[in-house]
N, C-alpha and C. Protein backbone atom coordinates (compact mmCIF):
# COMPACT_ATOMS: atom_id res chain seq x y z
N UNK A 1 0.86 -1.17 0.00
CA UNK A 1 0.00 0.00 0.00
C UNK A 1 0.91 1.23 0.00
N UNK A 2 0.83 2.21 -1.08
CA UNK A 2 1.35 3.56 -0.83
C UNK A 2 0.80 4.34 -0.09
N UNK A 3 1.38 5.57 -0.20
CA UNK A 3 0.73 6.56 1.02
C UNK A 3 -0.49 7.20 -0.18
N UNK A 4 -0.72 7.10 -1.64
CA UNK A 4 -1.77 7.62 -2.14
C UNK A 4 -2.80 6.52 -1.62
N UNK A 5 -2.30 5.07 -1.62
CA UNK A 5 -3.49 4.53 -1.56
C UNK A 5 -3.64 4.80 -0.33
N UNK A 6 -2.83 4.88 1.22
CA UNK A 6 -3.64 5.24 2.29
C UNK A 6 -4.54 6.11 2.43
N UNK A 7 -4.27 7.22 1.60
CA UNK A 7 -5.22 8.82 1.76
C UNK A 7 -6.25 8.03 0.60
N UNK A 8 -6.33 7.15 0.09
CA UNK A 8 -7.71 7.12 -0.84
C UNK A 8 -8.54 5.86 -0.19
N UNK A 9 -7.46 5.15 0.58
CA UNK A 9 -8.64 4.54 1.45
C UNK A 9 -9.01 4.85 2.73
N UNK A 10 -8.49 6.04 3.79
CA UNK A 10 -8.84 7.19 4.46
C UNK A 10 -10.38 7.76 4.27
N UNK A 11 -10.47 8.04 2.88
CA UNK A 11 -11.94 8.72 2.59
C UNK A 11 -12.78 7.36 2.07
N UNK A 12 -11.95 6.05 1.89
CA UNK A 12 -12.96 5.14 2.07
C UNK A 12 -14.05 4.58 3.13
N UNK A 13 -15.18 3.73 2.69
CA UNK A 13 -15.62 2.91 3.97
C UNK A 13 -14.97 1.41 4.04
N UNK A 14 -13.54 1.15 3.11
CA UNK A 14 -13.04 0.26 3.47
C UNK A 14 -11.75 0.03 2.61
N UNK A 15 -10.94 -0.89 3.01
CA UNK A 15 -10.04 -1.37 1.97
C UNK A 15 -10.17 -2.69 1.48
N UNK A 16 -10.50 -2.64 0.10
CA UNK A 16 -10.74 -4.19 -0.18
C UNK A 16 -9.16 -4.83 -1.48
N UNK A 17 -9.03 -6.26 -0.96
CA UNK A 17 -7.88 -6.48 -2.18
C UNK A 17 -7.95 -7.91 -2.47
N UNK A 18 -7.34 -8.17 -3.40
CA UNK A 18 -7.50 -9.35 -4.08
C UNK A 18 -6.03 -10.53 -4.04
N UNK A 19 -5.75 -11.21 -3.20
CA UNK A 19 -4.50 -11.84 -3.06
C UNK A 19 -4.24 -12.95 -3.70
N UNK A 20 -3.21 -13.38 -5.20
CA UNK A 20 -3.35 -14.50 -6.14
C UNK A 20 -2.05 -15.13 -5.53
N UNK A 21 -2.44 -16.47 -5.15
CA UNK A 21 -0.88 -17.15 -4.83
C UNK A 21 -0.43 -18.44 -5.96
N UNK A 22 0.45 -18.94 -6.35
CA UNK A 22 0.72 -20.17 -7.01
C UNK A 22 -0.06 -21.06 -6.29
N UNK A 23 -0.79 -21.43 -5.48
CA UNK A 23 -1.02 -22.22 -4.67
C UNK A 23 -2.07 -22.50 -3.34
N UNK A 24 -2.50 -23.46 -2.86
CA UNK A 24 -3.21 -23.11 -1.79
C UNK A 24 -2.53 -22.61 -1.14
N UNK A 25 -1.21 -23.94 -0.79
CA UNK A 25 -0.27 -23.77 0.60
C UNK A 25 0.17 -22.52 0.50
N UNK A 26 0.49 -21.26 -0.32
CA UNK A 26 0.69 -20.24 -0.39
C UNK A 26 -0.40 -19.63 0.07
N UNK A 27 -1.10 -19.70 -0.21
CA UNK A 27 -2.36 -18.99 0.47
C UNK A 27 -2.60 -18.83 1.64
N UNK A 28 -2.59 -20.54 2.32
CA UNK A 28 -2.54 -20.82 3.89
C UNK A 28 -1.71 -20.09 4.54
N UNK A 29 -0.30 -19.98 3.86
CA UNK A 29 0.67 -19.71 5.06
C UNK A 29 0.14 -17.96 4.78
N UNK A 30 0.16 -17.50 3.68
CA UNK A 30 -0.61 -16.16 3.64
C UNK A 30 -1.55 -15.52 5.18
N UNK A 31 -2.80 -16.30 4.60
CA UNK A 31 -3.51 -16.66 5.98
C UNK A 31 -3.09 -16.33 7.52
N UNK A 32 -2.45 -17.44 7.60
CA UNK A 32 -2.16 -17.96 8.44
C UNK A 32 -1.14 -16.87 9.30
N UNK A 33 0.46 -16.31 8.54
CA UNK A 33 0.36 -15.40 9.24
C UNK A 33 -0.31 -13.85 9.30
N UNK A 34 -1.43 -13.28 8.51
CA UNK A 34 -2.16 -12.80 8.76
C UNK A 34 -2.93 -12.43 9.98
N UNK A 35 -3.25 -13.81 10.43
CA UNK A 35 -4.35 -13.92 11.23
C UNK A 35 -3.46 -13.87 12.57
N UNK A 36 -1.73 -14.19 12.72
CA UNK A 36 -1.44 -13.75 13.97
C UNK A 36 -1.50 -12.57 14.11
N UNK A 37 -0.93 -11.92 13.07
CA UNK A 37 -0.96 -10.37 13.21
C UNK A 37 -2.08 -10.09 13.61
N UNK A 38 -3.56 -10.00 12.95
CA UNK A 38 -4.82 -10.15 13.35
C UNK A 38 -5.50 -9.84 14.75
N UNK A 39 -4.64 -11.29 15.77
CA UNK A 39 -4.61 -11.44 17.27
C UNK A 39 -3.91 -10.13 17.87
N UNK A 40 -2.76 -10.20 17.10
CA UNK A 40 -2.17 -9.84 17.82
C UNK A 40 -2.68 -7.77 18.05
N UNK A 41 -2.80 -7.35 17.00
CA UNK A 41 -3.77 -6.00 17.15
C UNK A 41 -4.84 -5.73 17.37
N UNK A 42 -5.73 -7.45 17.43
CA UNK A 42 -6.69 -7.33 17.81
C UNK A 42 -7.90 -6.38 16.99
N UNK A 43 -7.63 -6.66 16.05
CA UNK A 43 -8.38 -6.47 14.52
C UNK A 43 -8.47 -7.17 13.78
N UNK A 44 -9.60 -7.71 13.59
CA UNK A 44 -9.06 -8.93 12.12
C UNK A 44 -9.86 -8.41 10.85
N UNK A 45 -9.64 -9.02 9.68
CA UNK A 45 -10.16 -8.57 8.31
C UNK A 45 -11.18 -9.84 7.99
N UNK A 46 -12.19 -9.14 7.23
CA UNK A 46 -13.14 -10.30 6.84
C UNK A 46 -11.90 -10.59 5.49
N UNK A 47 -12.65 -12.17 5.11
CA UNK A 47 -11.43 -12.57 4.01
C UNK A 47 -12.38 -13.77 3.85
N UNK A 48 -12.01 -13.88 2.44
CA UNK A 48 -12.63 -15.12 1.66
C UNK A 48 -11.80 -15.86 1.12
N UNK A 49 -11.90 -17.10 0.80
CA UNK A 49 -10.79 -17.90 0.07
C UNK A 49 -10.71 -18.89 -0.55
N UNK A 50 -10.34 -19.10 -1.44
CA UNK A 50 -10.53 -20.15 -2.75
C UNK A 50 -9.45 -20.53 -3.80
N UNK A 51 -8.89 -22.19 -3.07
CA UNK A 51 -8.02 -22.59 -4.01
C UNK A 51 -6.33 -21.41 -3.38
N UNK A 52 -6.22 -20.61 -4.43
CA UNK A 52 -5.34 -20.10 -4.81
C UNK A 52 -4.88 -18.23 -4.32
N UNK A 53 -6.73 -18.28 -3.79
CA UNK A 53 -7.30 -16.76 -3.93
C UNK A 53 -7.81 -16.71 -2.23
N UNK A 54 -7.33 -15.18 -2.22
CA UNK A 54 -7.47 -14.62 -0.93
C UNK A 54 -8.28 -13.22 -1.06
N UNK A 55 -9.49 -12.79 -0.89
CA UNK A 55 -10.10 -11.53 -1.25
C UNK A 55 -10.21 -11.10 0.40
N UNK A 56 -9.86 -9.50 0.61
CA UNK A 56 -9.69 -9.20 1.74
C UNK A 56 -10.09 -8.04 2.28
N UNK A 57 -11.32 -7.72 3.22
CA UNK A 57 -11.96 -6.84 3.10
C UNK A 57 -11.56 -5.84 4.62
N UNK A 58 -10.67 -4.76 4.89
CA UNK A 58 -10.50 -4.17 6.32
C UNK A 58 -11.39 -2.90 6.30
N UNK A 59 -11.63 -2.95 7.40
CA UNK A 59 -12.65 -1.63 7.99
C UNK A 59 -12.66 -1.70 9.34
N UNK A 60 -13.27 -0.56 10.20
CA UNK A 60 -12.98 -0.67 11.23
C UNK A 60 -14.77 -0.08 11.66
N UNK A 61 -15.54 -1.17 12.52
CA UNK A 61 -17.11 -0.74 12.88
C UNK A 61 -17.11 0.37 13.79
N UNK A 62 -16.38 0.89 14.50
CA UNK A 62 -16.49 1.82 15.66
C UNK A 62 -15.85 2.84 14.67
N UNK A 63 -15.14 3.62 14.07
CA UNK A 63 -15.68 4.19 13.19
C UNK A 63 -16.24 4.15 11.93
N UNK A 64 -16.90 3.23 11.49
CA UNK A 64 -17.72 3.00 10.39
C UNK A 64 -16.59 3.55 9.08
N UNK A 65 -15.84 2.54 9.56
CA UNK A 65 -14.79 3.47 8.01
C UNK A 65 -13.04 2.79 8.11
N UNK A 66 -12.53 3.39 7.58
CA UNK A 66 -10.99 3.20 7.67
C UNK A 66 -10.21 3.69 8.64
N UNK A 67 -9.47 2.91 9.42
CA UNK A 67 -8.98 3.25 10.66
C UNK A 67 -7.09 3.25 10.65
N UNK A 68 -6.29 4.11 10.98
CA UNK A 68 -5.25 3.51 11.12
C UNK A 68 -4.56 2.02 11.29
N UNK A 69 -5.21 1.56 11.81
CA UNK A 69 -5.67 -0.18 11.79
C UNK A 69 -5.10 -0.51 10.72
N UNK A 70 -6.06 -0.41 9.91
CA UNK A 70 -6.74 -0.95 8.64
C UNK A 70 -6.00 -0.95 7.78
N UNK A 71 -4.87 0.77 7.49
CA UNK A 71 -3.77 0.90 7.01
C UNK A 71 -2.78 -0.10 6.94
N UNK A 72 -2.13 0.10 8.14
CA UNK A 72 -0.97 -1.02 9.20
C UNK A 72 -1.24 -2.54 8.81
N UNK A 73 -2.27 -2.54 8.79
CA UNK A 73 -2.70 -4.21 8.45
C UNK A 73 -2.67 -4.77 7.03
N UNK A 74 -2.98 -3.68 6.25
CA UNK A 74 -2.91 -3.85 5.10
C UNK A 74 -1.15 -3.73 3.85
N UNK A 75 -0.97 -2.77 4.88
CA UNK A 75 0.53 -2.72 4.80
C UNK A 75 1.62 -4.10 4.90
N UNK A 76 0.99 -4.84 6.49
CA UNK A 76 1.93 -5.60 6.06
C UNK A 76 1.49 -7.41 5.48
N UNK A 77 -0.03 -6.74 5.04
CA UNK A 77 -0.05 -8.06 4.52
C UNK A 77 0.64 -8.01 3.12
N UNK A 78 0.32 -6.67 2.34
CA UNK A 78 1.11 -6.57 1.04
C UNK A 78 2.53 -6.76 1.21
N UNK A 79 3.02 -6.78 2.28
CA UNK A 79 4.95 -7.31 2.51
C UNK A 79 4.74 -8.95 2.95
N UNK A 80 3.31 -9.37 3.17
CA UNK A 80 3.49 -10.86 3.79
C UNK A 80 3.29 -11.43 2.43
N UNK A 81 2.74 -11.12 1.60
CA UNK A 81 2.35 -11.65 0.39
C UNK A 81 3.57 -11.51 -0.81
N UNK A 82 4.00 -10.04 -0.69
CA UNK A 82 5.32 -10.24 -1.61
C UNK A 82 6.37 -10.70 -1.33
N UNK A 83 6.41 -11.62 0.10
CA UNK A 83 7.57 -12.46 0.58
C UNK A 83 6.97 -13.72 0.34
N UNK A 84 5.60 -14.10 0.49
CA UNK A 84 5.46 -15.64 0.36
C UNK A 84 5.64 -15.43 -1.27
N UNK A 85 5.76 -14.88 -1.74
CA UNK A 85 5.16 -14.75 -3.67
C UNK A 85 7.27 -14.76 -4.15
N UNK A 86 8.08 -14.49 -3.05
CA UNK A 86 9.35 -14.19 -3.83
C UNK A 86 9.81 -15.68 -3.32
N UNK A 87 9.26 -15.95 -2.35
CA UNK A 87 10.18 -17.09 -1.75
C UNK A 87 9.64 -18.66 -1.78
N UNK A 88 8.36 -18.78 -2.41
CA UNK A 88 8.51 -19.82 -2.86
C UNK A 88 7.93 -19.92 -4.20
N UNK A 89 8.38 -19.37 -4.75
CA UNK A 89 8.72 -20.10 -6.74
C UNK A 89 8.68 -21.25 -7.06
């Protein structure tokens, strides 16, 4: 996520993205550490998943919108994804 896309999903009511892996097991481990991070801020993202595909929806209900959260989270799933995507080929 750049800082345009933070300020354009700022005036969003959400950030939504689309995650393609070679693979399930790419996907899982995707997932998987996702969802510690998740715990661990104690925010999690709705997310759908299929096969290969990870669709990923952050928002935050207490303000009905995009939260610093949402940013941060999204941030480092796009670094969790371009590390599972470099490192297993």
């Amino acid at each position: 996520m750049t800082d345009d896309d933070a300020a354009t999903a700022s005036a969003a009511s959400s950030i939504t993205k689309q995650y393609v892996f070679g693979d399930f097991s790419q996907a899982w481990a995707f997932m998987s550490k996702s969802a510690l991070l998740a715990e661990k801020m104690d925010h999690h993202p709705e997310w759908f998943n299929v096969y290969n595909m990870v669709n990923v929806k952050l928002t935050t209900h207490d303000c009905q919108g995009v939260s610093q959260k949402d940013i941060e989270m999204a941030k480092a799933m796009d670094e969790y994804s371009a590390s599972i995507l470099q490192t297993r080929k």
